[in-house]
Protein backbone atom coordinates (compact mmCIF):
# COMPACT_ATOMS: atom_id res chain seq x y z
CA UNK A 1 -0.43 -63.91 20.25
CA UNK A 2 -3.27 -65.08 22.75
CA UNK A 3 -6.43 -64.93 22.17
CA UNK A 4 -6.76 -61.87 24.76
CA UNK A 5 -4.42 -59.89 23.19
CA UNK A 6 -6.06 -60.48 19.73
CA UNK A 7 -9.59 -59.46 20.93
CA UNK A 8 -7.85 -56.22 22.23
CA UNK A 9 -6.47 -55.53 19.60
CA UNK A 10 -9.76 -56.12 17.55
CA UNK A 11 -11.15 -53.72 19.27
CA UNK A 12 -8.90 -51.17 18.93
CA UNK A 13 -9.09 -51.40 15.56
CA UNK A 14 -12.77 -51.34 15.60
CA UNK A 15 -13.10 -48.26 17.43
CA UNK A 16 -10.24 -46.81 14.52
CA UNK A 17 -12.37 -47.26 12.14
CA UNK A 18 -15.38 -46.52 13.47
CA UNK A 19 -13.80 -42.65 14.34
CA UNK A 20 -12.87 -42.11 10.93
CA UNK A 21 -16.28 -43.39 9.94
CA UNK A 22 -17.94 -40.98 11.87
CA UNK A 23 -15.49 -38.21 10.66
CA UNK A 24 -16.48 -38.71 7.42
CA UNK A 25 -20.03 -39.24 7.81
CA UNK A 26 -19.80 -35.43 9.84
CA UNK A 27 -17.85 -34.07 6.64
CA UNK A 28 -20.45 -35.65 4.09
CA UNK A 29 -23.49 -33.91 5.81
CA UNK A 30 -21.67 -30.73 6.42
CA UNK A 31 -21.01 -30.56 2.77
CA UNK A 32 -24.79 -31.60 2.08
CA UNK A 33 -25.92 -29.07 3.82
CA UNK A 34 -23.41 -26.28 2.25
CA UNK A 35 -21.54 -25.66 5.42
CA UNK A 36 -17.39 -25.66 4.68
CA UNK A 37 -16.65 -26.38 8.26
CA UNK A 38 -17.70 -28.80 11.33
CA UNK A 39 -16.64 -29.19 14.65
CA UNK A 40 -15.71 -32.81 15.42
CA UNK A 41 -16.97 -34.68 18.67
CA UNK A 42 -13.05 -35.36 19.08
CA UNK A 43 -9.80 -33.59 20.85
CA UNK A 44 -7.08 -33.50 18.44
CA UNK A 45 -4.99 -36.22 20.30
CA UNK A 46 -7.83 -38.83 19.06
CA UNK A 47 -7.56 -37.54 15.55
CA UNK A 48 -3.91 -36.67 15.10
CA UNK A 49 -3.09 -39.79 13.36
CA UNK A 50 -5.79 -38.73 10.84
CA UNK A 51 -4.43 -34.59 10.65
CA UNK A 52 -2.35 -35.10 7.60
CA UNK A 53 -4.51 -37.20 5.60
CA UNK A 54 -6.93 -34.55 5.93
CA UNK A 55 -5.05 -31.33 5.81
CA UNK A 56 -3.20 -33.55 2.64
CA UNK A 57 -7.15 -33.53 0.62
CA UNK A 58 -7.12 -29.60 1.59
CA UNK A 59 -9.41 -29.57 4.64
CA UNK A 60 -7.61 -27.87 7.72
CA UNK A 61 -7.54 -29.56 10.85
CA UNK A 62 -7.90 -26.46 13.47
CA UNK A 63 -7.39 -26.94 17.07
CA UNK A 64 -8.92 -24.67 20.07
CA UNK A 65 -6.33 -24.22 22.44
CA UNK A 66 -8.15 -24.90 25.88
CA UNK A 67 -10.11 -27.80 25.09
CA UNK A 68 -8.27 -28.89 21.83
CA UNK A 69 -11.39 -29.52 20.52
CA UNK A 70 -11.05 -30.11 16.53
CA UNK A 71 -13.35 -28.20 14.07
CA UNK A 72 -12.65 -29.21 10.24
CA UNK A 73 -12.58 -26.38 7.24
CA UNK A 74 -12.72 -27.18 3.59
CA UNK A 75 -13.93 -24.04 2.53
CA UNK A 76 -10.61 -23.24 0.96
CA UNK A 77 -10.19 -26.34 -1.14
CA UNK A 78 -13.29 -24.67 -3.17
């Protein structure tokens, strides 16, 4: 692998992790504040890798069907 590809691929997985940082950082304050839902900043095709992980810990992944913008809802895990 040369070096290019390896810094690409760096920062790919940078960016990864930095999205599901920020997903969880949303969910954490959301639950903070007593909300059981938040929209994410996020369509679903930049989260779909993540859908069953969450929808597996009980927080539906719903999708709006013009702008498939994602909004998260936990309030039935409680």
């Amino acid at each position: 692998m040369n070096i290019i590809e390896e810094l690409t691929r760096n920062v790919i997985e940078k960016k990864e992790h930095l999205k599901l940082k920020r997903i969880a950082e949303i969910i954490g304050n959301n639950v903070l504040e007593g909300k059981k839902t938040a929209r994410l900043p996020f369509t679903y095709d930049e989260i779909e890798v993540y859908a069953d992980q969450l929808e597996a810990s009980n927080i539906l992944v719903l999708v709006e069907a013009e702008t498939t913008r994602v909004t998260l809802d936990w309030g039935l895990a409680s």
